[in-house]
C-alpha atoms as a PDB file:
ATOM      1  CA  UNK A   1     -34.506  31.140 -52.718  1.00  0.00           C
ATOM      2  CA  UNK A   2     -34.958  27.319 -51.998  1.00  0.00           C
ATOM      3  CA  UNK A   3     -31.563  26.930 -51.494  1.00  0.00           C
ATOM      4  CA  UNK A   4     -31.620  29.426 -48.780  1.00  0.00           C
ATOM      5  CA  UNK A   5     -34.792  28.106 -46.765  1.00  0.00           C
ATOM      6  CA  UNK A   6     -32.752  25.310 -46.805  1.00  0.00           C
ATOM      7  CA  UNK A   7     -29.858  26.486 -45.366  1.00  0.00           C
ATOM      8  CA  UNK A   8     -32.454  28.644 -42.419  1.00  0.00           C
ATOM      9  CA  UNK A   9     -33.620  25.050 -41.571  1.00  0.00           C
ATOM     10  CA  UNK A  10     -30.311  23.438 -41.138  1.00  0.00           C
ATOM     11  CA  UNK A  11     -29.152  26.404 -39.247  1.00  0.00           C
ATOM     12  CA  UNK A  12     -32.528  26.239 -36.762  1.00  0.00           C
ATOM     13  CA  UNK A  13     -31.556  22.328 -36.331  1.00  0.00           C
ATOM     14  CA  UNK A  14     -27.994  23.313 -35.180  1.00  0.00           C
ATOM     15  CA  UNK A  15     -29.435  26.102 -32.712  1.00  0.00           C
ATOM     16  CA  UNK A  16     -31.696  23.612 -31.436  1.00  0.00           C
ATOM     17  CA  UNK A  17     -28.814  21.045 -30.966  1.00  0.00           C
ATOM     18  CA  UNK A  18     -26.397  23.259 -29.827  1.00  0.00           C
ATOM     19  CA  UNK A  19     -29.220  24.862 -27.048  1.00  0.00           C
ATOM     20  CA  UNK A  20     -29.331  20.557 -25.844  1.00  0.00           C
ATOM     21  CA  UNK A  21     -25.876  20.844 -25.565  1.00  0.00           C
ATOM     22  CA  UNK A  22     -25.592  23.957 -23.824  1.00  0.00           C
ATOM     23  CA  UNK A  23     -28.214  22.760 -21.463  1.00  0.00           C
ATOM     24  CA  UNK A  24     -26.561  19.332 -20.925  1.00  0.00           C
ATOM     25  CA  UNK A  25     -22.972  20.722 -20.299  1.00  0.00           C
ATOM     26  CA  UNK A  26     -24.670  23.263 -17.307  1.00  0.00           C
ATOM     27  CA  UNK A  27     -26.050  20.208 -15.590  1.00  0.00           C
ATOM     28  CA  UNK A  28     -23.452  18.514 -15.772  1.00  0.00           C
ATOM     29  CA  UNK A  29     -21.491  21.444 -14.444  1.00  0.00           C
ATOM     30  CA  UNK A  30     -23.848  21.814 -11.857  1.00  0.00           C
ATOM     31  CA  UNK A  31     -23.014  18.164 -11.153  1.00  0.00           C
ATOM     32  CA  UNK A  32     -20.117  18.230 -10.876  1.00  0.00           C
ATOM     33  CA  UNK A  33     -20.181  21.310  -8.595  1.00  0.00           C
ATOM     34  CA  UNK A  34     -22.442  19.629  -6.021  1.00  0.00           C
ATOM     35  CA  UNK A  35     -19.962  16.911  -6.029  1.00  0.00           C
ATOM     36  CA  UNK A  36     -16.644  19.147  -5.135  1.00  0.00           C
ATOM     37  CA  UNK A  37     -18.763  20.697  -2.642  1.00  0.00           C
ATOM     38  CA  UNK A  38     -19.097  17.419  -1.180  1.00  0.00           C
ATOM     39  CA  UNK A  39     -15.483  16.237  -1.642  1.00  0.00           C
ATOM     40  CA  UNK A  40     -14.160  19.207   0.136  1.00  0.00           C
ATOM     41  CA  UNK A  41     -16.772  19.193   3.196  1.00  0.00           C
ATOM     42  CA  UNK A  42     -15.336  15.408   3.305  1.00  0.00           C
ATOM     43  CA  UNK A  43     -11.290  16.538   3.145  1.00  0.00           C
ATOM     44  CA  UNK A  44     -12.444  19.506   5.835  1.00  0.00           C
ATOM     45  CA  UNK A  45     -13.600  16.998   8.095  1.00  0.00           C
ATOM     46  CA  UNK A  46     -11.221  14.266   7.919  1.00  0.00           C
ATOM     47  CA  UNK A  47      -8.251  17.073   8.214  1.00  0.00           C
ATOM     48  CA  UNK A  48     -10.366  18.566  11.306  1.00  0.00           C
ATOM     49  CA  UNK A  49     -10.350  14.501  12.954  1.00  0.00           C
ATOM     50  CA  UNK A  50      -7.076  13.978  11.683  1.00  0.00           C
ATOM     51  CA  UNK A  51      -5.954  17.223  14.162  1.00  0.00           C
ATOM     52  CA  UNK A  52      -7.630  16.598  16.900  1.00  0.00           C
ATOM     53  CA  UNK A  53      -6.343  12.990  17.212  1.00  0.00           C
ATOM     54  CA  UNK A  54      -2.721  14.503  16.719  1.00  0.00           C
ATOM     55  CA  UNK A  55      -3.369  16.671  19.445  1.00  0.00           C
ATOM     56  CA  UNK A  56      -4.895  13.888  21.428  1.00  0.00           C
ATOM     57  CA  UNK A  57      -1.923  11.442  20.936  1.00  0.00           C
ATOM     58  CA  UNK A  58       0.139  14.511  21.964  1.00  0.00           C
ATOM     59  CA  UNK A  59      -1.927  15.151  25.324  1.00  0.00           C
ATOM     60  CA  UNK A  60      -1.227  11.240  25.942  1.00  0.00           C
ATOM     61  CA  UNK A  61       2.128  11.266  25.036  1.00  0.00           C
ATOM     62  CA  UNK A  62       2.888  13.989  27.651  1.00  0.00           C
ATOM     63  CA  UNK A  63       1.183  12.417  30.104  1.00  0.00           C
ATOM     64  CA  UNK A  64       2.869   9.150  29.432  1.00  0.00           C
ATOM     65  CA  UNK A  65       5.986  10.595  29.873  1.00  0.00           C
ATOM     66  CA  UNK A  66       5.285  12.093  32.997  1.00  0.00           C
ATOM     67  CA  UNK A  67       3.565   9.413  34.369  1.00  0.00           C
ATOM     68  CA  UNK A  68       7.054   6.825  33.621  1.00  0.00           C
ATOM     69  CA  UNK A  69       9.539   9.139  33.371  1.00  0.00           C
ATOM     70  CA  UNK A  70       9.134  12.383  35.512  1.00  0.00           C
ATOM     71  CA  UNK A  71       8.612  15.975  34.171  1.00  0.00           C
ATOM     72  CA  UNK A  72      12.350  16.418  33.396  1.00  0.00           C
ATOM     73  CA  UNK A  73      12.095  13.481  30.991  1.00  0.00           C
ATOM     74  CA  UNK A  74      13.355  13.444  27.372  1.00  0.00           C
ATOM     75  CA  UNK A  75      10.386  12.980  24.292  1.00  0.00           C
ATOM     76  CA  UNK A  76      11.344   9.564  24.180  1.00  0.00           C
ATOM     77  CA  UNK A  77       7.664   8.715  23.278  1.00  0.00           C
ATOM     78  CA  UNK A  78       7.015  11.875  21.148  1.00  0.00           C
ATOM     79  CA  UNK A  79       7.552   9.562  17.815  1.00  0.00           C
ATOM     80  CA  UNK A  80       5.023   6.862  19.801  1.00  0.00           C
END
């Protein structure tokens, strides 16, 4: 009988360690979570700037080339 209320003991000790663990690894999770979040707001944003200065240089561009060139004018500054 010892030998098994020994045993019961042990076996609470690694429930109680593994319940640490199990609450450790969800905040961490949780963590980790909140911190993708933020990563892709941050990519979302800098791919929503990146756009609209592509389709600013574009809008420049075209007028550019207008401007110099004429409307009939090749897209000589299209790789500008």
């Amino acid at each position: 009988m010892g030998n098994e209320i020994a045993k019961r003991i042990e076996l609470e000790k690694r429930e109680r360690m593994l319940h640490e663990r199990l609450a450790e690894d969800t905040r961490r999770l949780q963590s980790a979570r909140a911190q993708l979040k933020l990563c892709e707001d941050a990519l979302e944003q800098t791919l929503a700037e990146l756009h609209e200065v592509k389709k600013e240089k574009k809008a420049i561009t075209g007028l550019l080339e207008s401007m110099w060139n004429g409307k009939s004018s090749g897209s000589s500054l299209e790789t500008a």
